[in-house]
Protein backbone atom coordinates (compact mmCIF):
# COMPACT_ATOMS: atom_id res chain seq x y z
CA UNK A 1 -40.93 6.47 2.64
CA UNK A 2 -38.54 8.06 0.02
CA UNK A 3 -39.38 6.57 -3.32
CA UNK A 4 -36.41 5.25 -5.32
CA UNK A 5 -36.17 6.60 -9.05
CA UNK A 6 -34.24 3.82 -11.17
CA UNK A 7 -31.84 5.35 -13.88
CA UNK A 8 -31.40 3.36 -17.00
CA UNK A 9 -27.35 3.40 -18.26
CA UNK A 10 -27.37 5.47 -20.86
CA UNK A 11 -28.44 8.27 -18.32
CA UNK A 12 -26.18 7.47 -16.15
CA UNK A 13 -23.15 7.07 -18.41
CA UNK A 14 -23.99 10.55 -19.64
CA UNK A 15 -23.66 11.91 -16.28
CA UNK A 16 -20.46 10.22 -15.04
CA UNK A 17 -19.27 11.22 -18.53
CA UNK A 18 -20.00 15.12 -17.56
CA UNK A 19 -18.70 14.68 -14.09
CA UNK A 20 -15.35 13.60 -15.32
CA UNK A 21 -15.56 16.25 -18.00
CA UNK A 22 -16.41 19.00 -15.53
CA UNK A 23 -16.73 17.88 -11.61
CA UNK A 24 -19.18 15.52 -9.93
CA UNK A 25 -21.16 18.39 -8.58
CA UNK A 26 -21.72 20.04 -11.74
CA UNK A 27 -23.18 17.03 -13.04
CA UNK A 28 -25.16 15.85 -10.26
CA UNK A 29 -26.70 19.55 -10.76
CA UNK A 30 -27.03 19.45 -14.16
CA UNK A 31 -28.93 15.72 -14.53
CA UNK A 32 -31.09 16.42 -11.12
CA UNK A 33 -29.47 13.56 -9.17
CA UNK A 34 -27.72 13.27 -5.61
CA UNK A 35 -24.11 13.84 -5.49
CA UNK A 36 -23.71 10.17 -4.16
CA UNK A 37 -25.50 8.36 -6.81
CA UNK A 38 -22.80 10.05 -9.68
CA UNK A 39 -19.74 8.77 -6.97
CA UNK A 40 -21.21 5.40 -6.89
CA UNK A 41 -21.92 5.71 -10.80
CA UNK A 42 -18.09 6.37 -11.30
CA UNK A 43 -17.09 3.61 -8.69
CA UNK A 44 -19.13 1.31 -11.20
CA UNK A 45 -18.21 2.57 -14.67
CA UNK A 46 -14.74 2.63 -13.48
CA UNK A 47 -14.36 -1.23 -12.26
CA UNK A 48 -16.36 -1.73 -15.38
CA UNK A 49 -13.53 -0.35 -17.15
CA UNK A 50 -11.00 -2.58 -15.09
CA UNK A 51 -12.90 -5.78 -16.36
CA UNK A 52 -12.54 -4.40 -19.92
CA UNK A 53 -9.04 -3.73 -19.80
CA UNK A 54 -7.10 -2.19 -23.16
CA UNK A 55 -10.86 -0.98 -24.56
CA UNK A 56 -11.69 2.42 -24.28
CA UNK A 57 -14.44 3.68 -21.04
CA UNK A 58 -15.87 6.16 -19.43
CA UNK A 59 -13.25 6.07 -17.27
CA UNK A 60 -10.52 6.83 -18.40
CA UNK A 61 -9.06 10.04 -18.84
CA UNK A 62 -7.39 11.64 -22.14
CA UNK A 63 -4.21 13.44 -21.53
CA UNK A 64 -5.86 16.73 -21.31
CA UNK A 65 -8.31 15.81 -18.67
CA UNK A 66 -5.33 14.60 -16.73
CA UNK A 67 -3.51 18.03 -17.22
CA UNK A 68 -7.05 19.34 -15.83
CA UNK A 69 -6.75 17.44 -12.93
CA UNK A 70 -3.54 18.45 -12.10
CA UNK A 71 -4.18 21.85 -12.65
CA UNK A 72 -7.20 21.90 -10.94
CA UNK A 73 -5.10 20.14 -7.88
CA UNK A 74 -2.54 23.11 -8.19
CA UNK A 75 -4.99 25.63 -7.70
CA UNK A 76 -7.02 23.27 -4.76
CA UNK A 77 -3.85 23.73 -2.65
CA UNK A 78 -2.49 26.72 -4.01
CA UNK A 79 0.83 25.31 -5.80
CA UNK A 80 2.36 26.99 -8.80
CA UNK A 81 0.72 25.57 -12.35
CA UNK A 82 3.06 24.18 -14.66
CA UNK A 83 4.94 22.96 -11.51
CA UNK A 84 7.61 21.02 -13.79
């Protein structure tokens, strides 16, 4: 049987931090963990977020890492960036 390694929050913070900063793979890679354990990580910190409406989280995104997103979206499925 697998053992379980238990995380403490700052770690994880850190890591869904990164993942939203550069992608969930990188930062599964990058803090040794499965690629599952940042999604649910996210899910978590994200409803966390929700129940702490108007404060700032891990979250949420800043302008630019929206821009990123879209951008990165553009290029995912090959539309033209700015597409305004």
């Amino acid at each position: 049987m697998k053992k379980s390694i238990q995380y403490d929050e700052a770690f994880k913070e850190q890591a869904v931090k990164l993942s939203y900063k550069t992608s969930i793979l990188e930062a599964a890679r990058e803090f040794g963990v499965s690629y599952g354990s940042i999604v649910r990580w996210r899910k978590k910190y994200t409803e966390k977020m929700d129940d702490n409406a108007g404060q700032t989280s891990v979250g949420q995104l800043t302008e630019e890492d929206s821009e990123n997103v879209a951008m990165g979206a553009c290029i995912l499925f090959g539309w033209l960036w700015p597409f305004w």
